[in-house]
PDB file of N, CA and C in Angstrom:
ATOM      1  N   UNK A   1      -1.707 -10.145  -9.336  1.00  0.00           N
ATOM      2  CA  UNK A   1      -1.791  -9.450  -8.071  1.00  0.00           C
ATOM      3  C   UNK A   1      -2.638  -8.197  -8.276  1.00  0.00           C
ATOM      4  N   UNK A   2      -3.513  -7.844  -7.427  1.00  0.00           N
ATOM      5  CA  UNK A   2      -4.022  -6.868  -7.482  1.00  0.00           C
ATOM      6  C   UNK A   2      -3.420  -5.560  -7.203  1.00  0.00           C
ATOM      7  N   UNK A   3      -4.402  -4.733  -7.936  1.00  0.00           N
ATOM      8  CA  UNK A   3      -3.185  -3.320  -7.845  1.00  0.00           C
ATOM      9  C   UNK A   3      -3.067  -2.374  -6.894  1.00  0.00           C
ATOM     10  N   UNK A   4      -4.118  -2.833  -5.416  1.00  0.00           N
ATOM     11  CA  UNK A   4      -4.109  -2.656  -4.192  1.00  0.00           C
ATOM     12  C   UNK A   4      -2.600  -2.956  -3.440  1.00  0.00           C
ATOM     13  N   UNK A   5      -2.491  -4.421  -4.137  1.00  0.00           N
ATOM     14  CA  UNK A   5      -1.417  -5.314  -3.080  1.00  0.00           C
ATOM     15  C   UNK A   5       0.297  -4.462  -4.038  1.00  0.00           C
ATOM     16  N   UNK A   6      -0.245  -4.276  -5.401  1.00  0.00           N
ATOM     17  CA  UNK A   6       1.336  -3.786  -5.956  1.00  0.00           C
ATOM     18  C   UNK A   6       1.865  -2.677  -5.491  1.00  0.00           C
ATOM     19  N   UNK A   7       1.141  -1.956  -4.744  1.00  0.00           N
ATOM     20  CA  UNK A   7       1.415  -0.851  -4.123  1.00  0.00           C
ATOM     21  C   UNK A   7       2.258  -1.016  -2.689  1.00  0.00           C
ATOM     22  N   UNK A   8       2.502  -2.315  -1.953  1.00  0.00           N
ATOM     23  CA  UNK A   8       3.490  -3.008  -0.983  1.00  0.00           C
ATOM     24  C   UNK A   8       4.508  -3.299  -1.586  1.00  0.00           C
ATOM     25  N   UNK A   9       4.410  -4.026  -3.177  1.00  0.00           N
ATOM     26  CA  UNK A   9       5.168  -5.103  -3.849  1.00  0.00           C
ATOM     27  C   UNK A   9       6.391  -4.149  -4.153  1.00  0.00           C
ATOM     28  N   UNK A  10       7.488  -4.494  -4.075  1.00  0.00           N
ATOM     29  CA  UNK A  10       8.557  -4.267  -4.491  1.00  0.00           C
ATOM     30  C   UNK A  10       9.115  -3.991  -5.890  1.00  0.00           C
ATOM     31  N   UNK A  11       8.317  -5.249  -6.469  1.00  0.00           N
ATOM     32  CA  UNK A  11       8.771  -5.511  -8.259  1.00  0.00           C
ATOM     33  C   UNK A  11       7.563  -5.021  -8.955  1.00  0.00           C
ATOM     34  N   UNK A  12       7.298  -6.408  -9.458  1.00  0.00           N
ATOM     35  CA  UNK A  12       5.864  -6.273 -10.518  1.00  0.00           C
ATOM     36  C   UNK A  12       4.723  -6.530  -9.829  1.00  0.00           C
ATOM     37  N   UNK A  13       3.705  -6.190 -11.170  1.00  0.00           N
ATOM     38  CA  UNK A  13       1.975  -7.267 -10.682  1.00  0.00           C
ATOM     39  C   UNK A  13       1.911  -8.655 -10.772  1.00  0.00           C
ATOM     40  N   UNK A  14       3.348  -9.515 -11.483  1.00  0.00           N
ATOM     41  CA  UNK A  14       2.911 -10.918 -11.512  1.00  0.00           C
ATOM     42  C   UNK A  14       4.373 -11.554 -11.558  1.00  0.00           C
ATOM     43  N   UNK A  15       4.776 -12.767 -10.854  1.00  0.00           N
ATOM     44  CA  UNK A  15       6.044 -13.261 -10.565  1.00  0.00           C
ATOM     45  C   UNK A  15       5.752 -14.521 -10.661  1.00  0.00           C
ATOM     46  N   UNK A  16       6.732 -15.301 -10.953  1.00  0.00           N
ATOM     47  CA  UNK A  16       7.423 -16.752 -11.203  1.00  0.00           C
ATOM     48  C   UNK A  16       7.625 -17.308 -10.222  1.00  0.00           C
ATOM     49  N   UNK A  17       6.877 -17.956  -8.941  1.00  0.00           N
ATOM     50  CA  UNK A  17       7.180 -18.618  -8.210  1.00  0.00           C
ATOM     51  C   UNK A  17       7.502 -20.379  -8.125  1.00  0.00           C
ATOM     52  N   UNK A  18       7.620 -20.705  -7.281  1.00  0.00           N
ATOM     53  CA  UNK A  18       7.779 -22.093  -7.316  1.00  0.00           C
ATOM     54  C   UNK A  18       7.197 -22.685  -5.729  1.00  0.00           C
ATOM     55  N   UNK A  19       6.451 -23.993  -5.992  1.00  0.00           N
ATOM     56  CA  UNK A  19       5.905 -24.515  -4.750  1.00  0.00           C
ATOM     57  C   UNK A  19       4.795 -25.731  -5.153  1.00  0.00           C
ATOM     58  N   UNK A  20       4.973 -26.721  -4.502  1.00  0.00           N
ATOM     59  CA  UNK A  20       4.086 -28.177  -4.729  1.00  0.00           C
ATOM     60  C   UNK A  20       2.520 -27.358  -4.057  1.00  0.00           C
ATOM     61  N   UNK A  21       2.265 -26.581  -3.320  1.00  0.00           N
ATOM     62  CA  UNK A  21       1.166 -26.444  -2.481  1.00  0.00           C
ATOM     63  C   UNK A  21       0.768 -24.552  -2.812  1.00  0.00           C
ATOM     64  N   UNK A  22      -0.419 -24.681  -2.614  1.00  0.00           N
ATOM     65  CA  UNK A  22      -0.106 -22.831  -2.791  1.00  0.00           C
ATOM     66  C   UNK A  22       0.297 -22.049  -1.529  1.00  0.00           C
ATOM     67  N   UNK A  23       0.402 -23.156  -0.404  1.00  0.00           N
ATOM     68  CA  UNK A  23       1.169 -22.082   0.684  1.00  0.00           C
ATOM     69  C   UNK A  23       2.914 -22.481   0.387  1.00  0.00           C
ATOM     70  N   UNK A  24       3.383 -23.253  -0.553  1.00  0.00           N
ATOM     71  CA  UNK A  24       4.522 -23.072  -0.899  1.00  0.00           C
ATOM     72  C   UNK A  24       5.055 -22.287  -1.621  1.00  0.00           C
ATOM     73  N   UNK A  25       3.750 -22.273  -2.745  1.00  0.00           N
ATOM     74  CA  UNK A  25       3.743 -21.035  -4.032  1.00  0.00           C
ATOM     75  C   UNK A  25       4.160 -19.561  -2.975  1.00  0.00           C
ATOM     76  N   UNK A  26       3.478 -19.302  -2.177  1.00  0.00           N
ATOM     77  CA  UNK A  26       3.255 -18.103  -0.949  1.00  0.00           C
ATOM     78  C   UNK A  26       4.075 -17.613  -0.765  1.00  0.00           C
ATOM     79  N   UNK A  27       5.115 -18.993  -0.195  1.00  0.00           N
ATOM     80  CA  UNK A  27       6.617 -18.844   0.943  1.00  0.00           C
ATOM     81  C   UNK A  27       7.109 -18.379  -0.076  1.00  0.00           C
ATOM     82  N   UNK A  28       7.334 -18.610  -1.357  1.00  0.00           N
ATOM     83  CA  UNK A  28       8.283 -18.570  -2.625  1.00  0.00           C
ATOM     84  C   UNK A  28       7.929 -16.920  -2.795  1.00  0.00           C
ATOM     85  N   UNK A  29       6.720 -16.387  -2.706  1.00  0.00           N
ATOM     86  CA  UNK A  29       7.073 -15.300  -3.092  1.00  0.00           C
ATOM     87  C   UNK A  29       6.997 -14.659  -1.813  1.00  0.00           C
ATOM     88  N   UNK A  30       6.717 -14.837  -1.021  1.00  0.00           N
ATOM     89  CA  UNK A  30       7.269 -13.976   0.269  1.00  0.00           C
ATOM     90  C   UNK A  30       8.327 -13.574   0.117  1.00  0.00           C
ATOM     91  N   UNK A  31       8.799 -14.800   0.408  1.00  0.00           N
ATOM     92  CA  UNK A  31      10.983 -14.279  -0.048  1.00  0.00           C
ATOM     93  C   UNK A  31      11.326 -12.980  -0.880  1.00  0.00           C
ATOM     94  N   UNK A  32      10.299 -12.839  -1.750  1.00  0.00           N
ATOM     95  CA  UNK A  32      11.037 -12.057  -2.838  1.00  0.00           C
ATOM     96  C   UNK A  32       9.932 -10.804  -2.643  1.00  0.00           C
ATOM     97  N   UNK A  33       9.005 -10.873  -1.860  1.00  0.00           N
ATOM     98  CA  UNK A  33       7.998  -9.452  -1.920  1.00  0.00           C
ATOM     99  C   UNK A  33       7.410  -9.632  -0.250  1.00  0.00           C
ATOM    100  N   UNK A  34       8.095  -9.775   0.894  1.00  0.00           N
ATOM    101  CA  UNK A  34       8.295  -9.866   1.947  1.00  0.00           C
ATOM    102  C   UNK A  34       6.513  -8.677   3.431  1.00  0.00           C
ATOM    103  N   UNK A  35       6.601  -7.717   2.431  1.00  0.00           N
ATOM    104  CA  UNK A  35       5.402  -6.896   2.805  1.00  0.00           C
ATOM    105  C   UNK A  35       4.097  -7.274   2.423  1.00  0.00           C
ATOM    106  N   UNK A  36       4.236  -8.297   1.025  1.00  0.00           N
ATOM    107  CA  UNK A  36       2.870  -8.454   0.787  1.00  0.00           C
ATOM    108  C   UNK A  36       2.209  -9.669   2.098  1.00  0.00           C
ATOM    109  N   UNK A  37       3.203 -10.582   2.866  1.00  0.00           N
ATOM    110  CA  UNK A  37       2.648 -11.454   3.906  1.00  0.00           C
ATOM    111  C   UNK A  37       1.564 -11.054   4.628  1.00  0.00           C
ATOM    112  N   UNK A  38       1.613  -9.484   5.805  1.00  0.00           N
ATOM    113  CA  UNK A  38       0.790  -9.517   6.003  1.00  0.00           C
ATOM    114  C   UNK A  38      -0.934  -9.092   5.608  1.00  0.00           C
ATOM    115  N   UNK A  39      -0.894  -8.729   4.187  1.00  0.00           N
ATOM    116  CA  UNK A  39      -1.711  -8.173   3.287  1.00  0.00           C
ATOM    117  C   UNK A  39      -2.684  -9.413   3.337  1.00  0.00           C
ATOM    118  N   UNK A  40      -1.654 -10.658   2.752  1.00  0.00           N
ATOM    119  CA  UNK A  40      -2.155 -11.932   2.165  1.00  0.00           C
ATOM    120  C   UNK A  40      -2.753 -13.027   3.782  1.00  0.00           C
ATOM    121  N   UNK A  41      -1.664 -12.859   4.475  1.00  0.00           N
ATOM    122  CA  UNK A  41      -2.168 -13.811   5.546  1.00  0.00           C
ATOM    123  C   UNK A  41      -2.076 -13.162   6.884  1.00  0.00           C
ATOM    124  N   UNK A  42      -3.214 -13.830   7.881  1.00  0.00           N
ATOM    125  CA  UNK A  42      -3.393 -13.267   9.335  1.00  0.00           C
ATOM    126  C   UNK A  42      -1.820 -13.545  10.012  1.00  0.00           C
ATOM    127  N   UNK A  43      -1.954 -12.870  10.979  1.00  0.00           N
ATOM    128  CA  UNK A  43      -1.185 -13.745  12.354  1.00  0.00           C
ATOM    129  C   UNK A  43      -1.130 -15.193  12.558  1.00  0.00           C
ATOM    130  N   UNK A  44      -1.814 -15.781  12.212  1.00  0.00           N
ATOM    131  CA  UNK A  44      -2.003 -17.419  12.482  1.00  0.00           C
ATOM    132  C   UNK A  44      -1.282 -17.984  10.967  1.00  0.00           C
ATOM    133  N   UNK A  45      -0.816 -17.139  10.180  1.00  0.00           N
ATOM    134  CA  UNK A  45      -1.106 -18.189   8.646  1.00  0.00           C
ATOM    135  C   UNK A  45      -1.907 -18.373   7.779  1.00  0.00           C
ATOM    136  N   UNK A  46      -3.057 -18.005   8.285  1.00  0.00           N
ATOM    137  CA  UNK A  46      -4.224 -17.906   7.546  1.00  0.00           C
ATOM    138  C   UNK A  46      -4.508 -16.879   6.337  1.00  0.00           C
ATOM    139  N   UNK A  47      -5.147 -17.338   5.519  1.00  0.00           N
ATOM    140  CA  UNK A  47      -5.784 -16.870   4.138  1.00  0.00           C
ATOM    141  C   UNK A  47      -6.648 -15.337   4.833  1.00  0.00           C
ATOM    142  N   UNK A  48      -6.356 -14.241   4.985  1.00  0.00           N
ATOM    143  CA  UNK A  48      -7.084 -13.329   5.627  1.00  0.00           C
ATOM    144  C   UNK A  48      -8.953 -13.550   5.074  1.00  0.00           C
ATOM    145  N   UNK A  49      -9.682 -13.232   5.613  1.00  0.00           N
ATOM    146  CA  UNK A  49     -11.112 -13.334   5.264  1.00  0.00           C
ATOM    147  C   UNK A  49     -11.406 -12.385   4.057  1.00  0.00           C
ATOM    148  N   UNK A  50     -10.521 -11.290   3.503  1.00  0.00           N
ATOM    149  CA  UNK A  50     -11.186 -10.313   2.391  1.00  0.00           C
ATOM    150  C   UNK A  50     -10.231 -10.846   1.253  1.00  0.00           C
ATOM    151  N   UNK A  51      -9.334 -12.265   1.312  1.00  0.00           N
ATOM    152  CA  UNK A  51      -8.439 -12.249   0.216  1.00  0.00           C
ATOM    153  C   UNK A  51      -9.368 -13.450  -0.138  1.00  0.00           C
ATOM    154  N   UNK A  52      -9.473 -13.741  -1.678  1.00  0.00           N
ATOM    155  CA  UNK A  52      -9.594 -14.882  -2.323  1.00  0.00           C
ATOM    156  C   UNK A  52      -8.481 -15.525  -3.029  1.00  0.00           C
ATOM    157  N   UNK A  53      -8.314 -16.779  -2.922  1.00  0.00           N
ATOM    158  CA  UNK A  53      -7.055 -17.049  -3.777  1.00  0.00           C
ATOM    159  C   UNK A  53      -7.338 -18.198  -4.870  1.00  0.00           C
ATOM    160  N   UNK A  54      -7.240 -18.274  -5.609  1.00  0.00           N
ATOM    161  CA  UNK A  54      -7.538 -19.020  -6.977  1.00  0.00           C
ATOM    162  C   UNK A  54      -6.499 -20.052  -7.694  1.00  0.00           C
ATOM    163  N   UNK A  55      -6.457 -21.001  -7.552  1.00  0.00           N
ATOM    164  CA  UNK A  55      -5.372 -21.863  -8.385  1.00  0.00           C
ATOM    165  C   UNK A  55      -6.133 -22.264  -9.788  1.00  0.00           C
ATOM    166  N   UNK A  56      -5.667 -21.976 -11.166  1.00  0.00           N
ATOM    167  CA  UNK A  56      -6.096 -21.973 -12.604  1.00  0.00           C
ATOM    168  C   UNK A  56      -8.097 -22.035 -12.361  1.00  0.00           C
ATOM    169  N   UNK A  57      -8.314 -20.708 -11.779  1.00  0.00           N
ATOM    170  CA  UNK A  57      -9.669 -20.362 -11.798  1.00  0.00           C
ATOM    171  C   UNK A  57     -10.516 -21.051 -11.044  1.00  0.00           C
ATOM    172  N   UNK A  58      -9.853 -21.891 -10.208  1.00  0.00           N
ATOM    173  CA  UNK A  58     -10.737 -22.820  -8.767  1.00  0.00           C
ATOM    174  C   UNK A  58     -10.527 -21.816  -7.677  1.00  0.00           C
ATOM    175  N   UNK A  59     -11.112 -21.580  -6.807  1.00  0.00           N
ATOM    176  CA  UNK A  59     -10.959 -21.299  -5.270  1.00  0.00           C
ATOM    177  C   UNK A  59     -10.224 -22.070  -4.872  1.00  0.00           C
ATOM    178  N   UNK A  60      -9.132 -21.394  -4.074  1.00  0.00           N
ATOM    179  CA  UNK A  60      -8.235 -22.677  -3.582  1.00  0.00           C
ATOM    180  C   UNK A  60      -7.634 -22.349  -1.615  1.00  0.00           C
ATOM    181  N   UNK A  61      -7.573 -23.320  -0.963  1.00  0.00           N
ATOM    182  CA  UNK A  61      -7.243 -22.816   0.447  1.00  0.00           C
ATOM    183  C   UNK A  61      -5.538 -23.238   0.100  1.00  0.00           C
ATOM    184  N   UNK A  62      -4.829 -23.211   1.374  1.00  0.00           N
ATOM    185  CA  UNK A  62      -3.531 -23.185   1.311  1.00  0.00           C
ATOM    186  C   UNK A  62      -2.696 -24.371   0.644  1.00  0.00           C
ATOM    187  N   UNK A  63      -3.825 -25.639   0.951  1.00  0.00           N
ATOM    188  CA  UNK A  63      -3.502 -26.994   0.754  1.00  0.00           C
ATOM    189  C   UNK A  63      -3.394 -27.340  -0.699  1.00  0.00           C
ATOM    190  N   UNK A  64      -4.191 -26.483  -1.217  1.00  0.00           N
ATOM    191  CA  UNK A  64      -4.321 -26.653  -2.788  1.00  0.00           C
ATOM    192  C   UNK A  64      -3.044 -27.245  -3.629  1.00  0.00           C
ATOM    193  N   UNK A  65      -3.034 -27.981  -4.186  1.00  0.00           N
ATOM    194  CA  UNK A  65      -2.116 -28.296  -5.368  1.00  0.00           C
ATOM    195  C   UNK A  65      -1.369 -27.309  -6.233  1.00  0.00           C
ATOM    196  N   UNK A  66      -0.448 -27.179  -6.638  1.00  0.00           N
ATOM    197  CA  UNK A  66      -0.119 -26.383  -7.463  1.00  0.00           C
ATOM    198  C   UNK A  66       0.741 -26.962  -8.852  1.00  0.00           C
ATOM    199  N   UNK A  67       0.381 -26.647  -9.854  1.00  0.00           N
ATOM    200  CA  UNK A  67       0.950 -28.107 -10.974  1.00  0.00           C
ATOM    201  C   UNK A  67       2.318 -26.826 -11.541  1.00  0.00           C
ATOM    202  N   UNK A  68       2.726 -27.238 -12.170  1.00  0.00           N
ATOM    203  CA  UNK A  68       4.204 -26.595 -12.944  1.00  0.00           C
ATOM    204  C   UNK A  68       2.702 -25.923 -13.772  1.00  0.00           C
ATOM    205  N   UNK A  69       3.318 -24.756 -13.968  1.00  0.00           N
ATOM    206  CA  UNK A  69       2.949 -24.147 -15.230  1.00  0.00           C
ATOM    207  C   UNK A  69       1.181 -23.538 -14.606  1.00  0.00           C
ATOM    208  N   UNK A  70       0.668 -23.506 -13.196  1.00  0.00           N
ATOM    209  CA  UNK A  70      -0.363 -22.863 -12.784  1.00  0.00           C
ATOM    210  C   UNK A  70      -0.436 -21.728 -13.096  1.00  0.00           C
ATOM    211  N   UNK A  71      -1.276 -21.264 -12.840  1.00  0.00           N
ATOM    212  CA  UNK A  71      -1.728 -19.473 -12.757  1.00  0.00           C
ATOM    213  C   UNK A  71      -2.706 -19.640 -11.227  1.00  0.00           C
ATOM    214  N   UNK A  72      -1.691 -18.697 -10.552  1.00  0.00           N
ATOM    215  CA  UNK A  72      -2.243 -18.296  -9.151  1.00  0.00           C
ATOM    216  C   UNK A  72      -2.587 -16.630  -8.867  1.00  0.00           C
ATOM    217  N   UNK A  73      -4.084 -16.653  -8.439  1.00  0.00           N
ATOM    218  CA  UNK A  73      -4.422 -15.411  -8.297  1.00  0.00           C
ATOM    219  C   UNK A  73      -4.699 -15.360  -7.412  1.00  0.00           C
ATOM    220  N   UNK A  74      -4.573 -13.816  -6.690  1.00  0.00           N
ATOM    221  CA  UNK A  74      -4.726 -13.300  -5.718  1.00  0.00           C
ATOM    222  C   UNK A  74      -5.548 -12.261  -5.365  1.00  0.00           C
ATOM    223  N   UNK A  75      -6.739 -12.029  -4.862  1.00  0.00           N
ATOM    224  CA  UNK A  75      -8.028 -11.124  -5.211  1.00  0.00           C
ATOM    225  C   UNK A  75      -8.222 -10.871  -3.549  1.00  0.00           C
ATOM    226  N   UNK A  76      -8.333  -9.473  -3.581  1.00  0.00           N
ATOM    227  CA  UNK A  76      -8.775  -8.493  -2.610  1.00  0.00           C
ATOM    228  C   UNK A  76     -10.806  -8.411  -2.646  1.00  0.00           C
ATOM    229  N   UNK A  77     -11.234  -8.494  -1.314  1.00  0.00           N
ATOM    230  CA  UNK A  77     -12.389  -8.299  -1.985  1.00  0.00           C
ATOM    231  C   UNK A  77     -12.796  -6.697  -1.810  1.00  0.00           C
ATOM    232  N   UNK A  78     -13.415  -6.043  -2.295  1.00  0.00           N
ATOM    233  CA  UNK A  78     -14.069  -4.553  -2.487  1.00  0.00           C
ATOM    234  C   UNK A  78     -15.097  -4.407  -1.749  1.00  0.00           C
ATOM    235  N   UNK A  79     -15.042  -3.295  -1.182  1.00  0.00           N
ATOM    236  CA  UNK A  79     -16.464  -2.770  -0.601  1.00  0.00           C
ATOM    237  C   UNK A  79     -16.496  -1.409  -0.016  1.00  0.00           C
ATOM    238  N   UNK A  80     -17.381  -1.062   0.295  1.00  0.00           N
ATOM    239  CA  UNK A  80     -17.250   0.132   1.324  1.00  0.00           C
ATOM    240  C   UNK A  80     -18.392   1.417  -0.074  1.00  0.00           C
ATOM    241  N   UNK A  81     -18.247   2.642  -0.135  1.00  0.00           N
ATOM    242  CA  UNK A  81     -18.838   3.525  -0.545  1.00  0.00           C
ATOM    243  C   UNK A  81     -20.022   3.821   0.418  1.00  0.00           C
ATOM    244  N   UNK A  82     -20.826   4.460  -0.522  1.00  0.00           N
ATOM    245  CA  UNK A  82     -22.284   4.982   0.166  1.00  0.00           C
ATOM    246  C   UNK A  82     -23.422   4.485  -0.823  1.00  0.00           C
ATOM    247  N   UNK A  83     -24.726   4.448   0.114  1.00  0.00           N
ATOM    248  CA  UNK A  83     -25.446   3.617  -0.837  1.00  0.00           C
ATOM    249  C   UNK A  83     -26.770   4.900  -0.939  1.00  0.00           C
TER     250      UNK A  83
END
């Protein structure tokens, strides 16, 4: 988790979830870090447009697979300053 989003999070930067899909992986940690939802997803459910989400280093949308023993990341994208 990025250290944008740990600043909502309740616990840690990285948790043990469980879920066949990565919007199950999601629900699983919603439950347990409840503020990061709307960080991570729109009003509709949706993957917000500045988050990337990664299942073992693929780009992944909600549908994605998730195997026992994944690594799921969660990436904010950056921008803004002066040029």
């Amino acid at each position: 988790m990025p250290r944008g989003l740990a600043s909502v999070a309740n616990t840690e930067l990285s948790h043990q979830v469980e879920g066949d899909t990565l919007a199950g992986a999601l629900d699983d940690l919603f439950e347990r870090e409840p503020g990061l939802r709307n960080h991570i997803l729109d009003e509709e459910g949706r993957i917000r447009p500045h988050v990337s989400m990664f299942v073992d280093r693929d780009q992944a949308g909600l549908t994605a697979p998730v195997r026992d023993g994944a690594e799921i990341q969660v990436l904010n994208a950056v921008s803004g300053g002066r040029s």
